[in-house]
C-alpha atoms as a PDB file:
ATOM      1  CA  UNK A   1      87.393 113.839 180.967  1.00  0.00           C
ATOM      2  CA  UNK A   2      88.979 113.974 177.433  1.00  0.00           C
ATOM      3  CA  UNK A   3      90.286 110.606 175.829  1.00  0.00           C
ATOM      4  CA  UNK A   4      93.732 111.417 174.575  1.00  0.00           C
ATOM      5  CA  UNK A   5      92.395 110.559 171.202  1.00  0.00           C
ATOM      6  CA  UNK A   6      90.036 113.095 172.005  1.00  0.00           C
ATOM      7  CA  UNK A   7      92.650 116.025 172.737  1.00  0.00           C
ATOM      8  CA  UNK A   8      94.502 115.047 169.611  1.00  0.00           C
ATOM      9  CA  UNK A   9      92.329 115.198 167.206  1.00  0.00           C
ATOM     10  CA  UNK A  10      91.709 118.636 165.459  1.00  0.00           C
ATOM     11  CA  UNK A  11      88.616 120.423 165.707  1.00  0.00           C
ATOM     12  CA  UNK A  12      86.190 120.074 162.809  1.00  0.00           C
ATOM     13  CA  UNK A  13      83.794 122.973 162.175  1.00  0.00           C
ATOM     14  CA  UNK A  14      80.642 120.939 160.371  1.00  0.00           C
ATOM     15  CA  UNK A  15      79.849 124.136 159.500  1.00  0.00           C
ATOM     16  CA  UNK A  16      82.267 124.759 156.653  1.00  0.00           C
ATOM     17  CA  UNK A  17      83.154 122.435 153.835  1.00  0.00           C
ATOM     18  CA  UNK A  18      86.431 120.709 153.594  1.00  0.00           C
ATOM     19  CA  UNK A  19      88.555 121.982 150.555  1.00  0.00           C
ATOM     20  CA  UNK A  20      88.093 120.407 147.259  1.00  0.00           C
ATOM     21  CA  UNK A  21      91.942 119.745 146.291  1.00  0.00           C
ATOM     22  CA  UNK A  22      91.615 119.433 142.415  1.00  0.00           C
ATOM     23  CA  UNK A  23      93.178 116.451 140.818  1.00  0.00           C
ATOM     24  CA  UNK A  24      95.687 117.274 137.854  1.00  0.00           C
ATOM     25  CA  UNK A  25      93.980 116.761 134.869  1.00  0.00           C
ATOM     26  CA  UNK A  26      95.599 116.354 131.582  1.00  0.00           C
ATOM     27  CA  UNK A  27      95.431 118.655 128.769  1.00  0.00           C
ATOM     28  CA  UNK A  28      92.051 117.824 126.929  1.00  0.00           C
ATOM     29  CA  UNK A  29      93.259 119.894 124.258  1.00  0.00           C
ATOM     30  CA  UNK A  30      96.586 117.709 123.521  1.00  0.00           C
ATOM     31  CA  UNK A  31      99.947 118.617 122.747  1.00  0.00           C
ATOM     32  CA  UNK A  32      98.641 121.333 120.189  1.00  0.00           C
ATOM     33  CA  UNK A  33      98.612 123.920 123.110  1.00  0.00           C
ATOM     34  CA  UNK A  34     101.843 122.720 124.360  1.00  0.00           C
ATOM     35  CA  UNK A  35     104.727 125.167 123.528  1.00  0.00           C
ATOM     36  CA  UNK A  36     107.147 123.433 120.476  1.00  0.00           C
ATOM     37  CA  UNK A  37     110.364 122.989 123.583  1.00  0.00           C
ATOM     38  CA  UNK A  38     107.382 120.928 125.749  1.00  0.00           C
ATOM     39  CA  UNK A  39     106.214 118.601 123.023  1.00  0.00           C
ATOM     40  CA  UNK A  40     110.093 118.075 121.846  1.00  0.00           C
ATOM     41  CA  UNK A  41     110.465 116.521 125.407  1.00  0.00           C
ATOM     42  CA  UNK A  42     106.980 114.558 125.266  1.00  0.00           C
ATOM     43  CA  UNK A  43     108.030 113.266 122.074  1.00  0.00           C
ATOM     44  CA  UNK A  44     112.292 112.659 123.248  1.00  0.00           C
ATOM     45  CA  UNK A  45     111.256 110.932 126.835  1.00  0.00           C
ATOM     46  CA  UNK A  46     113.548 108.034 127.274  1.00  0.00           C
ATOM     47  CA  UNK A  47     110.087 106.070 127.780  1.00  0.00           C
ATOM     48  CA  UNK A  48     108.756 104.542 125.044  1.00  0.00           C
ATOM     49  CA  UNK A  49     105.650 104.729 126.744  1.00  0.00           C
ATOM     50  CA  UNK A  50     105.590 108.302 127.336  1.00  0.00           C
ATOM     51  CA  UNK A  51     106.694 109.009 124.027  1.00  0.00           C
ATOM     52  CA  UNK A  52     103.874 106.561 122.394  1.00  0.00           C
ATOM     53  CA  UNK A  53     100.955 109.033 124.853  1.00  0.00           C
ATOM     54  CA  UNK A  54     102.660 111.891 123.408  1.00  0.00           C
ATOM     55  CA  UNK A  55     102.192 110.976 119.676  1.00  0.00           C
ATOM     56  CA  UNK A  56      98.686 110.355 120.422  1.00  0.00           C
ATOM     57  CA  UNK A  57      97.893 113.510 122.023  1.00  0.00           C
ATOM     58  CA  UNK A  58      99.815 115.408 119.235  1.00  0.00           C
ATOM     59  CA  UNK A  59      98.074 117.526 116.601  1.00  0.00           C
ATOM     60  CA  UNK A  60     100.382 118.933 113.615  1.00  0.00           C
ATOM     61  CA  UNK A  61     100.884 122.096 112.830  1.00  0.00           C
ATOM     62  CA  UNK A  62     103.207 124.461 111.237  1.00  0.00           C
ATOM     63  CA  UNK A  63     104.579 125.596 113.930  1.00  0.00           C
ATOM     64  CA  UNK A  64     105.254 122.451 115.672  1.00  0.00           C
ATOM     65  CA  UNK A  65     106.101 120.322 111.897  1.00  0.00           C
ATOM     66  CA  UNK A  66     109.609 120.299 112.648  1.00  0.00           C
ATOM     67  CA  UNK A  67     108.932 119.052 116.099  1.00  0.00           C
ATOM     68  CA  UNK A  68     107.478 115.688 114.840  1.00  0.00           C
ATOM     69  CA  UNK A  69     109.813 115.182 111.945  1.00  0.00           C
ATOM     70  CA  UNK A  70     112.606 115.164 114.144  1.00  0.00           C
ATOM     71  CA  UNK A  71     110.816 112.604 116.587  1.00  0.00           C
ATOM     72  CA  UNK A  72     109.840 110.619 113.380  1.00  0.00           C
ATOM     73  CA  UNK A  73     113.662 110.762 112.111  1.00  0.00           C
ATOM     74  CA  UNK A  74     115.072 109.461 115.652  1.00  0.00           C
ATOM     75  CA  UNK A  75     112.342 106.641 116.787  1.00  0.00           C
ATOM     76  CA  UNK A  76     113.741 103.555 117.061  1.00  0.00           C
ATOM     77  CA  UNK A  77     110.424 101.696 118.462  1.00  0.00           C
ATOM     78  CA  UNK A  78     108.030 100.722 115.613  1.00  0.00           C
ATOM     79  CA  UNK A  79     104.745 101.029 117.448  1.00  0.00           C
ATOM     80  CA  UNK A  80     105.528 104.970 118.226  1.00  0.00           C
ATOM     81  CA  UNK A  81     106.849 104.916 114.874  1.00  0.00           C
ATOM     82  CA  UNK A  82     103.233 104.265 113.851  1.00  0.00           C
ATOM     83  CA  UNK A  83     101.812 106.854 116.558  1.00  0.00           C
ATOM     84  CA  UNK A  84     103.821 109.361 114.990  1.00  0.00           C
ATOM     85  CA  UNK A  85     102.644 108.758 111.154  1.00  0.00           C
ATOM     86  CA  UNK A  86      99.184 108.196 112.810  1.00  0.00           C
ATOM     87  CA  UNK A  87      98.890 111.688 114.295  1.00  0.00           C
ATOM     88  CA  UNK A  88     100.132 112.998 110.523  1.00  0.00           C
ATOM     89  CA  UNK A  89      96.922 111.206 109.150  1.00  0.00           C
ATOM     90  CA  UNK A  90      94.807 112.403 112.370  1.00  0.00           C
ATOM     91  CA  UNK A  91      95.737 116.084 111.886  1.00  0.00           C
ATOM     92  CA  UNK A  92      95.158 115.905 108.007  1.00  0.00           C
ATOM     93  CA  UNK A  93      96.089 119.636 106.911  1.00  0.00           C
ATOM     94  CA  UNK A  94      99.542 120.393 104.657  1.00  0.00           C
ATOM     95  CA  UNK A  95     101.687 120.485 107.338  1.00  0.00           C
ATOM     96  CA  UNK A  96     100.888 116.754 107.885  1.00  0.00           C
ATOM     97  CA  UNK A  97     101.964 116.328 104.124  1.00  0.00           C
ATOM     98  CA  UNK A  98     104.879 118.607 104.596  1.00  0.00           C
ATOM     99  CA  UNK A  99     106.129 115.782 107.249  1.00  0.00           C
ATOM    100  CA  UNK A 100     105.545 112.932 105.043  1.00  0.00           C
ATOM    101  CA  UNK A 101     106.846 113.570 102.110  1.00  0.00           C
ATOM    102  CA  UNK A 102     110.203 114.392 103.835  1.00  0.00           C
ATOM    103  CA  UNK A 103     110.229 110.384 104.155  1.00  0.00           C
ATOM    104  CA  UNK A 104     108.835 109.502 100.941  1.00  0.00           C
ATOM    105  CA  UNK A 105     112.658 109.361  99.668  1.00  0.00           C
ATOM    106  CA  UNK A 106     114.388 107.659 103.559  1.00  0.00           C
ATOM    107  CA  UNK A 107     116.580 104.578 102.868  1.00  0.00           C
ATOM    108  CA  UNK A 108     115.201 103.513 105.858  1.00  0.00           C
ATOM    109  CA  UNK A 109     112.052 101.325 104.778  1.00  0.00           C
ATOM    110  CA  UNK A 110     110.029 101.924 107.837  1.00  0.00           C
ATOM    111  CA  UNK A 111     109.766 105.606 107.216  1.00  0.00           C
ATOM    112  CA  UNK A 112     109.130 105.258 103.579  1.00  0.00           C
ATOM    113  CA  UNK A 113     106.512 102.542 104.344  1.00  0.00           C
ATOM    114  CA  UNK A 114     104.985 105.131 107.072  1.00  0.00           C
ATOM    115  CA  UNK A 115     105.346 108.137 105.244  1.00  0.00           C
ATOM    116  CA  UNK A 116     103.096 106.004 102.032  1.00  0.00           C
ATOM    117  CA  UNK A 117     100.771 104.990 104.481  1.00  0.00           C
ATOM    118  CA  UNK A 118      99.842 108.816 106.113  1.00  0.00           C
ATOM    119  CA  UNK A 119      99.827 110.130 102.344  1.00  0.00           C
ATOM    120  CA  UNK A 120      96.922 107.629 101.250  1.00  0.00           C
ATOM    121  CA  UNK A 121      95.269 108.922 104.010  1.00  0.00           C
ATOM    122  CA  UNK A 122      96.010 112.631 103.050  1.00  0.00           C
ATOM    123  CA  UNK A 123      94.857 112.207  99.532  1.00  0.00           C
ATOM    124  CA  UNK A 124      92.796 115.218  99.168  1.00  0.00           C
ATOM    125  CA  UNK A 125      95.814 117.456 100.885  1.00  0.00           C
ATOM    126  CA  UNK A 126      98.426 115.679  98.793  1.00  0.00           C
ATOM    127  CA  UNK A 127      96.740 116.250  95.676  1.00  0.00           C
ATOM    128  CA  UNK A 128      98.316 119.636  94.312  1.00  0.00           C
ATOM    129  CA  UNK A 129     101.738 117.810  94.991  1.00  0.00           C
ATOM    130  CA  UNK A 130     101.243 115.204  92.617  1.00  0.00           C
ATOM    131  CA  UNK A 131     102.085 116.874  89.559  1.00  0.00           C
ATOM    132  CA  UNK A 132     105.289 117.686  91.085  1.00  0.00           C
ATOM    133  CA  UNK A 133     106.134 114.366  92.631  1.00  0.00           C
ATOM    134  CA  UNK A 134     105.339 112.908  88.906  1.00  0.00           C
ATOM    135  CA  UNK A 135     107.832 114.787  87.511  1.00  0.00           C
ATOM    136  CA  UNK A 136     110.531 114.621  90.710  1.00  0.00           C
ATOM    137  CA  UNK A 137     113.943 113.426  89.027  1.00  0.00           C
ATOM    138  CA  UNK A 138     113.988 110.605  91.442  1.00  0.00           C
ATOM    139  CA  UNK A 139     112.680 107.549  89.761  1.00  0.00           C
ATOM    140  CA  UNK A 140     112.000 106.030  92.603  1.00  0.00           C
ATOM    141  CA  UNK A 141     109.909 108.986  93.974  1.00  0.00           C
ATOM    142  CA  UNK A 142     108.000 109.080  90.356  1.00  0.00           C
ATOM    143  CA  UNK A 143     107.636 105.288  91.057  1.00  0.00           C
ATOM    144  CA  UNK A 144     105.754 105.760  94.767  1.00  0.00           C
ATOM    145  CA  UNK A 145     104.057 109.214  93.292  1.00  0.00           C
ATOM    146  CA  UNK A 146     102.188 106.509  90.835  1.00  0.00           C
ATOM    147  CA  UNK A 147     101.108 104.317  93.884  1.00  0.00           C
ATOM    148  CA  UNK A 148     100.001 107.558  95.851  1.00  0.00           C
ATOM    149  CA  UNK A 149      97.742 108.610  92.132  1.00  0.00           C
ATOM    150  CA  UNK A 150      95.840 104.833  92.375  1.00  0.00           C
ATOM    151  CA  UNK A 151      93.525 105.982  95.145  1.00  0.00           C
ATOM    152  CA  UNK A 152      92.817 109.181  93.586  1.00  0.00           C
ATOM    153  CA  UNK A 153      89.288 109.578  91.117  1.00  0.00           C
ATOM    154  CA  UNK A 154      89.695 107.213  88.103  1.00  0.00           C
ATOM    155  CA  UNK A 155      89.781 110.364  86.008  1.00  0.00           C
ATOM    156  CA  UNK A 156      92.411 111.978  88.122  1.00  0.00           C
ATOM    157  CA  UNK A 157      94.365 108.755  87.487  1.00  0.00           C
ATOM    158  CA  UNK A 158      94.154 108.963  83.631  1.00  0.00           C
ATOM    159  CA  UNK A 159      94.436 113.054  83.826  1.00  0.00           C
ATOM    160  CA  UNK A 160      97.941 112.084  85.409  1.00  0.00           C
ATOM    161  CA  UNK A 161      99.194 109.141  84.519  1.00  0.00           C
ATOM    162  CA  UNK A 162      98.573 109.373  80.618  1.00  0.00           C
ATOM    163  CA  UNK A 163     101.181 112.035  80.333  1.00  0.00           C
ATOM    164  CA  UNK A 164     103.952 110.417  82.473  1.00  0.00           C
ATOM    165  CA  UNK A 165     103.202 107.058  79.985  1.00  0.00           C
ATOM    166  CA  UNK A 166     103.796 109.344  77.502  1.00  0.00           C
ATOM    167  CA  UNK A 167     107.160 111.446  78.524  1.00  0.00           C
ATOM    168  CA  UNK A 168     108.677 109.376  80.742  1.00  0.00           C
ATOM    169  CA  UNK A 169     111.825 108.114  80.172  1.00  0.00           C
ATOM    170  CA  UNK A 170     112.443 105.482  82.834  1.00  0.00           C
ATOM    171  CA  UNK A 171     111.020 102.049  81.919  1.00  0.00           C
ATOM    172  CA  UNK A 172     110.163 101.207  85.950  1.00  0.00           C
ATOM    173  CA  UNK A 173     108.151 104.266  86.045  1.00  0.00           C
ATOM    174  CA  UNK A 174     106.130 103.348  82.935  1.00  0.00           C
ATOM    175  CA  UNK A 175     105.722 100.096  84.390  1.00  0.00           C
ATOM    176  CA  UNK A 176     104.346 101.447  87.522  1.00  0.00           C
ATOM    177  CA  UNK A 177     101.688 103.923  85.590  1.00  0.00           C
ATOM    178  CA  UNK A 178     100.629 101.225  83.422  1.00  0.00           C
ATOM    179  CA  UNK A 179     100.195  98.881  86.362  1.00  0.00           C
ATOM    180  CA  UNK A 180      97.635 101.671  88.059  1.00  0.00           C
ATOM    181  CA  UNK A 181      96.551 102.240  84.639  1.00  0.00           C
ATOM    182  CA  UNK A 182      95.416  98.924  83.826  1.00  0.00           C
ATOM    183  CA  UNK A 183      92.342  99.232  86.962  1.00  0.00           C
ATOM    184  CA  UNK A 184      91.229 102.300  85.212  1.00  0.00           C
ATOM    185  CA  UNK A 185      91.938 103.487  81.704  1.00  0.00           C
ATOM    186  CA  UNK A 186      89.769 102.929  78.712  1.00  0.00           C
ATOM    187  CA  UNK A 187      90.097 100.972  75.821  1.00  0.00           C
ATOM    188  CA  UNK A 188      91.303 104.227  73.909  1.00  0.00           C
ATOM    189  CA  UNK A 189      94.010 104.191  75.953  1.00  0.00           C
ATOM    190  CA  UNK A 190      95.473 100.884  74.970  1.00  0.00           C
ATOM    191  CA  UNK A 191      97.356 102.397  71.787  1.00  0.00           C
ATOM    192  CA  UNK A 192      99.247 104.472  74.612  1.00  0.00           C
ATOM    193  CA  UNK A 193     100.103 101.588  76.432  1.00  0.00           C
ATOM    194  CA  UNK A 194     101.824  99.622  74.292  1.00  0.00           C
ATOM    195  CA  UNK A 195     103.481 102.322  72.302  1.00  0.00           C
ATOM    196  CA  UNK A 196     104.806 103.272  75.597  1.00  0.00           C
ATOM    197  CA  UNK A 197     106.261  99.389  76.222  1.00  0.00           C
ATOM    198  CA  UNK A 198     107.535 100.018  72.686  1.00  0.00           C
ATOM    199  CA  UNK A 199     109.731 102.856  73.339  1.00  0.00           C
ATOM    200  CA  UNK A 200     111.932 100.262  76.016  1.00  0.00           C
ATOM    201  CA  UNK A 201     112.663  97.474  73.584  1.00  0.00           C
ATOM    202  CA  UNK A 202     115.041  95.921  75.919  1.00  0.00           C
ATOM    203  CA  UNK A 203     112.884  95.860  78.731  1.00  0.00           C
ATOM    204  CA  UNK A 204     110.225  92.564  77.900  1.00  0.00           C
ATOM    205  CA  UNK A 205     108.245  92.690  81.343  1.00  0.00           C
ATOM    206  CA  UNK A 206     107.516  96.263  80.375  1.00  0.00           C
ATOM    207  CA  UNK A 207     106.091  94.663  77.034  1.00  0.00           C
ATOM    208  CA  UNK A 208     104.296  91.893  79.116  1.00  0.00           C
ATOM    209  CA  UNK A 209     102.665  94.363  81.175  1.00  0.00           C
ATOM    210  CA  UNK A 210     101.055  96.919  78.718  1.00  0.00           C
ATOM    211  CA  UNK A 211      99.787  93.392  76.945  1.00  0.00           C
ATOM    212  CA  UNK A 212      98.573  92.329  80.453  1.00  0.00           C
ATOM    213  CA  UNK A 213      97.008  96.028  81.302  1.00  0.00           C
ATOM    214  CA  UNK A 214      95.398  95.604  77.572  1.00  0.00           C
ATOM    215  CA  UNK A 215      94.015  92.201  78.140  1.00  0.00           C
ATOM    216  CA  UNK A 216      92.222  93.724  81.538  1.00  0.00           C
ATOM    217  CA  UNK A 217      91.094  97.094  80.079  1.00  0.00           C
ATOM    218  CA  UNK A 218      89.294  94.710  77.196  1.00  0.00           C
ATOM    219  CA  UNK A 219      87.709  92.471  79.288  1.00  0.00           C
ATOM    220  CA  UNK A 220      86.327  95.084  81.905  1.00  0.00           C
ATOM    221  CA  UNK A 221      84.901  96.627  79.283  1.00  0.00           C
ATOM    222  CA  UNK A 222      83.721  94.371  76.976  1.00  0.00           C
ATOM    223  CA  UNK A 223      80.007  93.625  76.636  1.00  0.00           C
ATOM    224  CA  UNK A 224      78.008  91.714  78.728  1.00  0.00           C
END
């Protein structure tokens, strides 16, 4: 006679496999497949968490840019703040750059600080912008465009900061070019230096820093 556990158990046919039910994978290909609406709600989840996966899943292009500036511009949590600029740098193409540079000229220091860090990173995509950013009528852009130019080639530096010392008509800027100046330029380039200081008579620390950039360009290449 049947135990009632018996009768109520269902028949097994040892014959036939049980069904594999699949487990929900994520998307190994990240949020670059996802459509521009689905990343915009990775990226806006009202979990930090969520939103922190997201930006390391996410892979910049330019059809999605505008997707992570606006998740840039909104973040109030540094560390996704830093996913963010990190997928810029991990993506590394001219939409990345596109991003960036948007922030280069934020009042709000994190994103100016970010956006500096993911253009070092970018230097071979952000070099045909240089040019332009050396001549932006921002100041303060020219000044960051010099800091962006000091990981470049040495004779990249010199081909573009030689010119600014030359034209420019901001003493800060000068300042900044001769600072980057001073870990490259040759001793030929001295005269330019301190003709530049010259043309800002009122400003003495640009004077003391073309004699400092001098004193440095002399003894690196003096003889041993």
């Amino acid at each position: 006679m049947d135990s009632a556990a018996t009768r109520d158990s269902p028949a097994i046919d040892e014959g036939c496999a049980l069904p594999l039910i699949r487990k929900e994978l994520p998307n190994q290909a990240g949020i670059r497949d996802a459509s521009p609406t689905d990343a915009f709600s990775s990226l806006m989840s009202r979990n930090s968490e969520e939103r922190r996966a997201a930006a390391r899943e996410f892979i910049v292009t330019s059809d999605n840019a505008a997707v992570i500036s606006s998740a840039i511009q909104s973040e109030a949590v540094d560390g996704v703040l830093q996913a963010l600029f990190t997928a810029l740098m991990r993506s590394a193409n001219t939409a990345s750059v596109d991003v960036a540079l948007q922030y280069l000229r934020s009042d709000d220091a994190r994103l100016r600080t970010g956006a500096l860090d993911a253009l070092r990173a970018l230097q071979d995509q952000l070099m045909p912008r240089l040019t332009g950013l050396l001549s932006d009528p921002e100041p303060d852009v020219r000044i960051l465009a010099c800091e962006l130019v000091r990981a470049q080639q040495p004779s990249t530096v010199i081909d573009l900061l030689v010119p600014l010392l030359a034209n420019d008509c901001n003493g800060n800027v000068c300042g900044a070019a001769i600072d980057v100046l001073a870990e490259v330029a040759a001793p030929d380039h001295v005269a330019l230096l301190l003709q530049c200081a010259a043309r800002f008579p009122s400003d003495p620390f640009l004077d003391f820093a073309a004699n400092t950039a001098a004193l440095r360009i002399g003894a690196r290449n003096a003889p041993q």
